[in-house]
N, C-alpha and C. Protein backbone atom coordinates (compact mmCIF):
# COMPACT_ATOMS: atom_id res chain seq x y z
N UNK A 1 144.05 -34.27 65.60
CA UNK A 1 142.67 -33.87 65.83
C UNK A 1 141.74 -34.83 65.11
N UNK A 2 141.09 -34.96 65.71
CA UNK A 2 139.94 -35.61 65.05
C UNK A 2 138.46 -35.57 65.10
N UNK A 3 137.39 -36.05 63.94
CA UNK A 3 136.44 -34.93 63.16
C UNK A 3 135.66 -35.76 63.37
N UNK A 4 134.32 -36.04 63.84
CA UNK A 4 133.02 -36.63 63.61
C UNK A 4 132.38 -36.05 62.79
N UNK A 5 131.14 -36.32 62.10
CA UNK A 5 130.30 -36.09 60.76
C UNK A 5 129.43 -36.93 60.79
N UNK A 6 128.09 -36.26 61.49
CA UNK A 6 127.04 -36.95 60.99
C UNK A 6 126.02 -36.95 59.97
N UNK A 7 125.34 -37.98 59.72
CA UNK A 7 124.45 -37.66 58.66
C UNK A 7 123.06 -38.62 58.59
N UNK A 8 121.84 -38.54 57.96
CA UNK A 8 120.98 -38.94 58.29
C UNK A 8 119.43 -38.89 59.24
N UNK A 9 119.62 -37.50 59.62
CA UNK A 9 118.58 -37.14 60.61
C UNK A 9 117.57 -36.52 59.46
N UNK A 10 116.48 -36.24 59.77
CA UNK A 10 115.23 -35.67 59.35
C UNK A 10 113.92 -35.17 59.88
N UNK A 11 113.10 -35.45 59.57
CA UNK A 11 111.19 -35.62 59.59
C UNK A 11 111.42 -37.04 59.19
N UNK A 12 110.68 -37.61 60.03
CA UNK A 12 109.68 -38.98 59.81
C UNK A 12 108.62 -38.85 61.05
N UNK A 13 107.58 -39.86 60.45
CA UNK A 13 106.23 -39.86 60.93
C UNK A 13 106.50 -40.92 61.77
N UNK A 14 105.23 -40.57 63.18
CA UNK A 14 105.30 -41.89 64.30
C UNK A 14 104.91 -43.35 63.43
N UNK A 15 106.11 -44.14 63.77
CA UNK A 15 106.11 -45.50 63.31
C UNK A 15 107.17 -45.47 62.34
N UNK A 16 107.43 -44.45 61.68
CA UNK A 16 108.53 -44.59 60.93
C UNK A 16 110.21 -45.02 61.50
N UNK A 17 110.88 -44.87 60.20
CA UNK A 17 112.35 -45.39 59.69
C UNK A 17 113.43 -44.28 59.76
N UNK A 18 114.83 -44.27 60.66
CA UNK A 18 115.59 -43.27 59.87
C UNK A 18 116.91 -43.93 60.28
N UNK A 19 117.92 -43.74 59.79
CA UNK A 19 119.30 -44.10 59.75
C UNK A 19 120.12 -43.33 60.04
N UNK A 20 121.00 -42.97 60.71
CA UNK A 20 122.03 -42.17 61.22
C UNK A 20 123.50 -43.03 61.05
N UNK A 21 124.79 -41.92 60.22
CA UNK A 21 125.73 -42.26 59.84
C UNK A 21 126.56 -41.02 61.12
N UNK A 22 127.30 -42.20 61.52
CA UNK A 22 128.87 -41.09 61.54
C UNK A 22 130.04 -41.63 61.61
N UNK A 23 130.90 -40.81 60.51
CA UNK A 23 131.94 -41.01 60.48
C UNK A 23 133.20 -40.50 61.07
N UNK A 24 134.24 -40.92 61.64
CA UNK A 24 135.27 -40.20 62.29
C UNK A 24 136.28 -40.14 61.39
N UNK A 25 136.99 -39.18 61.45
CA UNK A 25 138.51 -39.38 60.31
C UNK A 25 139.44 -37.91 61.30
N UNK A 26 140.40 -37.99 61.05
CA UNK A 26 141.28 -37.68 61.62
C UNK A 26 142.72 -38.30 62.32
N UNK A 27 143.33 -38.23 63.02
CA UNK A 27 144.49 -39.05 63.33
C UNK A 27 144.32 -39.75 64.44
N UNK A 28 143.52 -41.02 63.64
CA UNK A 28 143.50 -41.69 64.67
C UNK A 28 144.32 -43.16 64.41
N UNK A 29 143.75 -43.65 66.24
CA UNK A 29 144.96 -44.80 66.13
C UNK A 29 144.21 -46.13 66.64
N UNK A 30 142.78 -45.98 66.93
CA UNK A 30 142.42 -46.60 67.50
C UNK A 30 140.86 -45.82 68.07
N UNK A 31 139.61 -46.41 67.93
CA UNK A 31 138.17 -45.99 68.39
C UNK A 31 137.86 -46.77 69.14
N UNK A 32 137.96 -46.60 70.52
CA UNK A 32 137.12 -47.35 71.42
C UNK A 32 135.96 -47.87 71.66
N UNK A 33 135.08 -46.71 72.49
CA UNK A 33 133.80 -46.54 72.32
C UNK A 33 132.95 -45.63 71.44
N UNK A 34 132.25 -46.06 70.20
CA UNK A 34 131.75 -44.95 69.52
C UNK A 34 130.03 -45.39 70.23
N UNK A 35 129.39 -44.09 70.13
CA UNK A 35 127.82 -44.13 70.64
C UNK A 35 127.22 -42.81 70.33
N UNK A 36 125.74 -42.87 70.12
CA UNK A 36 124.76 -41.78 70.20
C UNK A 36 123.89 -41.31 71.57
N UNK A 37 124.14 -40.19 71.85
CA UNK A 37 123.21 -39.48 72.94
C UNK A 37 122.35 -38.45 71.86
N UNK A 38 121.17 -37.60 73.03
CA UNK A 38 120.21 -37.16 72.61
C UNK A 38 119.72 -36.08 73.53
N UNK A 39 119.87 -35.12 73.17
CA UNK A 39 119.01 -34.34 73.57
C UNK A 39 117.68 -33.12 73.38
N UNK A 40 117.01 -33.93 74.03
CA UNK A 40 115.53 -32.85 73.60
C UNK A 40 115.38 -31.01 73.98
N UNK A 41 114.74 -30.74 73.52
CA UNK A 41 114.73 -29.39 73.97
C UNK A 41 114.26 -29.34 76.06
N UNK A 42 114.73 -28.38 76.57
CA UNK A 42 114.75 -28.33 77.96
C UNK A 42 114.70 -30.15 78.60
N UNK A 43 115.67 -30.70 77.75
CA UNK A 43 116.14 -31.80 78.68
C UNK A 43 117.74 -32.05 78.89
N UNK A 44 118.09 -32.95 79.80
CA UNK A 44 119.58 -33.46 79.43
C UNK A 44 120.01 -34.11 78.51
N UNK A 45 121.19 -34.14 78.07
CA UNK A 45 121.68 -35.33 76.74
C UNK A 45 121.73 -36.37 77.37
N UNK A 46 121.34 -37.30 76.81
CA UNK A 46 121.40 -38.56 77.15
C UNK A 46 122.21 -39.48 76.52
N UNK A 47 122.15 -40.76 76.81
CA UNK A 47 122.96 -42.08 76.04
C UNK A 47 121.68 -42.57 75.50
N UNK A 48 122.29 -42.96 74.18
CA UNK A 48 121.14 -43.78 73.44
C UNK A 48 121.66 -45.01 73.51
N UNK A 49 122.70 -45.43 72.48
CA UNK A 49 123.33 -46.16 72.27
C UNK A 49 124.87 -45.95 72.17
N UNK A 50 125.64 -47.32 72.70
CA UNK A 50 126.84 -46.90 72.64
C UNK A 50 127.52 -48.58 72.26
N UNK A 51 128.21 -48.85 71.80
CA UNK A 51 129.32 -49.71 71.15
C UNK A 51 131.02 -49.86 70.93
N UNK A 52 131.05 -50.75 72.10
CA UNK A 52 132.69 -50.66 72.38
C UNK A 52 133.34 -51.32 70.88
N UNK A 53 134.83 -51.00 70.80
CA UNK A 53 135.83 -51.76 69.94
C UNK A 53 135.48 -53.28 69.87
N UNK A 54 135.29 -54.06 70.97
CA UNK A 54 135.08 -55.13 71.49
C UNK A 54 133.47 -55.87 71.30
N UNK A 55 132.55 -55.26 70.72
CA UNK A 55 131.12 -55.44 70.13
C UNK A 55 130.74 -54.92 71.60
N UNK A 56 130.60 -54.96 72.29
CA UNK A 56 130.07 -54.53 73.42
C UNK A 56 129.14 -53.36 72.87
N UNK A 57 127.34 -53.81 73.36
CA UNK A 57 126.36 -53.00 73.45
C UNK A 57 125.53 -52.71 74.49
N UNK A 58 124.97 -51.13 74.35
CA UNK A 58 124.02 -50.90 75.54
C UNK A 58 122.98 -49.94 74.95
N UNK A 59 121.94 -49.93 75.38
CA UNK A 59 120.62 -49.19 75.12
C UNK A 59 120.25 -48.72 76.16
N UNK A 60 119.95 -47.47 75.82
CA UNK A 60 119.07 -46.69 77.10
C UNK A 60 117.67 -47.59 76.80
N UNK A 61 117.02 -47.52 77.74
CA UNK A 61 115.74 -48.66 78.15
C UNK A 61 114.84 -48.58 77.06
N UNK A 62 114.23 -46.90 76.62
CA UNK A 62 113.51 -46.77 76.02
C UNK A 62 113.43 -47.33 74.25
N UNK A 63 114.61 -47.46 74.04
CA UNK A 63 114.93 -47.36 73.03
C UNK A 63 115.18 -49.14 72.53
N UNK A 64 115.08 -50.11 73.48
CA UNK A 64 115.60 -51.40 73.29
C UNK A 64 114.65 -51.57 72.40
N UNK A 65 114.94 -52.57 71.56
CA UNK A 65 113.99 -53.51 70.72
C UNK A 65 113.39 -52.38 69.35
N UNK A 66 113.65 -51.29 69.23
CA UNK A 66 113.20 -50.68 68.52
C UNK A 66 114.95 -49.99 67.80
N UNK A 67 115.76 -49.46 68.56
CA UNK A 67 117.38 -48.95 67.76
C UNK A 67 118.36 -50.26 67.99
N UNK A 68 119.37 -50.15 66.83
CA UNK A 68 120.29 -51.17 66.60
C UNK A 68 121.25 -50.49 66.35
N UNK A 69 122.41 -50.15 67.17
CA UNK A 69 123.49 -49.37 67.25
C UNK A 69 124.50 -50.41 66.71
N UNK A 70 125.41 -50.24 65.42
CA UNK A 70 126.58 -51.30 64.77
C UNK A 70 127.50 -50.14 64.43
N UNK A 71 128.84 -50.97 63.98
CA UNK A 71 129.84 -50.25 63.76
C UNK A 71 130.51 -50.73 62.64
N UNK A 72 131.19 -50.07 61.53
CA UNK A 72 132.21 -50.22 60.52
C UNK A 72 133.84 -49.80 61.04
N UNK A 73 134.17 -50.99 61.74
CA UNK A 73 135.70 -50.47 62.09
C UNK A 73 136.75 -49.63 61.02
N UNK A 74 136.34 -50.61 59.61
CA UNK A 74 137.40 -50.35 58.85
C UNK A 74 137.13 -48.75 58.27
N UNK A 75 136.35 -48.05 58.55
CA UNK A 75 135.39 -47.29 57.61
C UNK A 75 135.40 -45.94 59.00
N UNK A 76 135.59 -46.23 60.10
CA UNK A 76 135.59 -45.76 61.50
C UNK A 76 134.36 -44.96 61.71
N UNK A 77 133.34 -45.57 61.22
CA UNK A 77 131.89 -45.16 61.08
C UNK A 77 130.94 -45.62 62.13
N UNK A 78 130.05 -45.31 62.82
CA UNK A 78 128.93 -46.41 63.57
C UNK A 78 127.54 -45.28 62.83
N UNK A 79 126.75 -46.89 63.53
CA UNK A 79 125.08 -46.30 62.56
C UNK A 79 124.40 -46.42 63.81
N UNK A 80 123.13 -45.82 63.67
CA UNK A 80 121.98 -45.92 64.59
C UNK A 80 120.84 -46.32 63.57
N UNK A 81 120.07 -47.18 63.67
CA UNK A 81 119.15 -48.00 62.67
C UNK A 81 118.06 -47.63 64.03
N UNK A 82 117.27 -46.67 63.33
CA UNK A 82 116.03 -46.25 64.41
C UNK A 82 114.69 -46.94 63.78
N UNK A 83 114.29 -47.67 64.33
CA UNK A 83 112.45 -47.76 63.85
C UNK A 83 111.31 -47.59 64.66
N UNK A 84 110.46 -47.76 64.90
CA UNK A 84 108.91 -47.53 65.04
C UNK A 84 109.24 -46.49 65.81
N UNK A 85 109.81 -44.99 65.70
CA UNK A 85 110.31 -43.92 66.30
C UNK A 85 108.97 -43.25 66.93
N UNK A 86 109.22 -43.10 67.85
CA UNK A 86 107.71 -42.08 68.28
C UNK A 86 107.92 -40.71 68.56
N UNK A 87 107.60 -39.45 68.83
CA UNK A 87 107.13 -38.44 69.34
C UNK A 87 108.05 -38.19 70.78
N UNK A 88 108.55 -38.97 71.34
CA UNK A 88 109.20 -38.75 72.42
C UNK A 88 110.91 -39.52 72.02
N UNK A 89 111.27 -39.26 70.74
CA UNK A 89 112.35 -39.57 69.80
C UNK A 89 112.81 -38.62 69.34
N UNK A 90 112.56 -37.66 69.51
CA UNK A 90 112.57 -36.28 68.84
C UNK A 90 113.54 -35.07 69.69
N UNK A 91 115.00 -35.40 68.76
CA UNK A 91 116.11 -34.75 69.56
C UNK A 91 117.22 -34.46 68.12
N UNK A 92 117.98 -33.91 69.07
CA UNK A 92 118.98 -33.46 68.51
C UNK A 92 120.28 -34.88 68.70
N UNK A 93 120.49 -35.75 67.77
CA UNK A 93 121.11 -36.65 68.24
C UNK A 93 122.78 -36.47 68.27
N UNK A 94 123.60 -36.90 69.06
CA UNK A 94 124.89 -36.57 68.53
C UNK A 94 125.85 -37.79 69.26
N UNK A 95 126.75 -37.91 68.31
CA UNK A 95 127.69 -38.72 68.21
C UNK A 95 128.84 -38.48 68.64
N UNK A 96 129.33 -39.58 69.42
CA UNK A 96 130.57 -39.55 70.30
C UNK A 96 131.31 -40.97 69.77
N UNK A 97 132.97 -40.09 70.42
CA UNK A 97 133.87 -41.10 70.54
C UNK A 97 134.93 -40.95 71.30
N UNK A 98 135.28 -42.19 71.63
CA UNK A 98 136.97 -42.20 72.87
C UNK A 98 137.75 -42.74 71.74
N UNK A 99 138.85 -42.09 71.23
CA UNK A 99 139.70 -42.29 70.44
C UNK A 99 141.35 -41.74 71.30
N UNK A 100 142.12 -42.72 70.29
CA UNK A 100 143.37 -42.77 70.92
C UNK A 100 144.36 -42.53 69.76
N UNK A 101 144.69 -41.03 69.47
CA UNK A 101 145.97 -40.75 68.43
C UNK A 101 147.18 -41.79 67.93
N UNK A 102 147.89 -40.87 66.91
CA UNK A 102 148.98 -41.51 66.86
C UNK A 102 150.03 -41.37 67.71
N UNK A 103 149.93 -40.26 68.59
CA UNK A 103 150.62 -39.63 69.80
C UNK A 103 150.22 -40.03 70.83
N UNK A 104 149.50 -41.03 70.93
CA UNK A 104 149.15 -41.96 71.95
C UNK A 104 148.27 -41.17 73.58
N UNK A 105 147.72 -40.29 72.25
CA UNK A 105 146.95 -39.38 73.27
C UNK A 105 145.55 -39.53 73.56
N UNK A 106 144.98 -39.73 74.02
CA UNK A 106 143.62 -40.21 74.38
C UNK A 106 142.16 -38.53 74.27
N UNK A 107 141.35 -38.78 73.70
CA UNK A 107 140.17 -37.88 73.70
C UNK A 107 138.78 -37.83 73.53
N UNK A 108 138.22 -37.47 73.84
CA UNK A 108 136.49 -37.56 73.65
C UNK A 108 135.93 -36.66 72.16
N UNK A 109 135.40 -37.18 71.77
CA UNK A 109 135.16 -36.40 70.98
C UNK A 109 133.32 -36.54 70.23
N UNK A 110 132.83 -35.28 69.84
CA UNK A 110 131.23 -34.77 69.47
C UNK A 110 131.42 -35.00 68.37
N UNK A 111 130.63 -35.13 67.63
CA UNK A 111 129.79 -34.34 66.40
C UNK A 111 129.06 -33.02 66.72
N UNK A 112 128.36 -32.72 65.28
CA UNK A 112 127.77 -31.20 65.53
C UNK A 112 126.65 -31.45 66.25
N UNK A 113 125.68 -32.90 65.95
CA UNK A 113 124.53 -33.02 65.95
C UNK A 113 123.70 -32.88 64.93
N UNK A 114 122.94 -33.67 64.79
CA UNK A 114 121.68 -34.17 63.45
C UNK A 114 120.34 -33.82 64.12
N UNK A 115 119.67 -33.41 63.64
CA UNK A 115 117.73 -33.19 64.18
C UNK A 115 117.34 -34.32 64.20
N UNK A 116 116.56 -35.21 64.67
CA UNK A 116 115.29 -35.86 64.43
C UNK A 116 113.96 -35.71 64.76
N UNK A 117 113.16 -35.55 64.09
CA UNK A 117 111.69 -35.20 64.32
C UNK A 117 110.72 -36.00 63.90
N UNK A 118 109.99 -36.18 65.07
CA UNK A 118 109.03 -37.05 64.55
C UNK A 118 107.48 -36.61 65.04
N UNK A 119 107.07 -36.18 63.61
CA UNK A 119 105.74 -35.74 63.65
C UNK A 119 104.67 -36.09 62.69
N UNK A 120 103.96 -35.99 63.10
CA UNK A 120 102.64 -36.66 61.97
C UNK A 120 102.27 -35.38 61.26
């Protein structure tokens, strides 16, 4: 089984800074794709950012030039480095991964989800 854990969500003000950690631990054998989706109240979850094994990156549109999605292989961690966050940033973010056991079993896997809010 294996455990996501995020950390780093809050309150910050439009224009502001926040950092998002998550870490995976459990029996794993291998993290594929780790990434953040989002969802707002009465919307769908979305993809924010996502980051293959392979550096491979993608940004949902809104979000280019402003989030920097990286990863700590050794650490089996990825970050979301959010800035000039606005008002339409303001979700419940959560963290995913395609991981592959020591049983050579393949799975998707959540976090609980972190708040972010951004209000003046």
């Amino acid at each position: 089984q294996v455990a996501l854990v995020e950390s780093g969500g809050g309150l910050v003000q439009p224009g502001g800074s926040l950092r998002l950690s998550c870490a995976a631990s459990g029996s794993i054998f291998i993290i594929y794709t780790m990434g953040w989706y989002r969802q707002a109240p009465g919307k769908q979850r979305e993809l924010v950012a996502s980051i293959s094994n392979d550096g491979s990156i993608k940004y949902e549109d809104s979000v280019k030039g402003r989030f920097t999605i990286s990863r700590d292989n050794a650490k089996n961690t990825v970050y979301l480095q959010m800035k000039r966050l606005n008002t339409e940033d303001t979700a419940v973010y959560y963290c995913n991964a395609d991981v592959q056991d020591y049983s050579s079993d393949y799975g998707e896997y959540w976090g609980q989800g972190t708040q972010v809010t951004v209000s003046s």
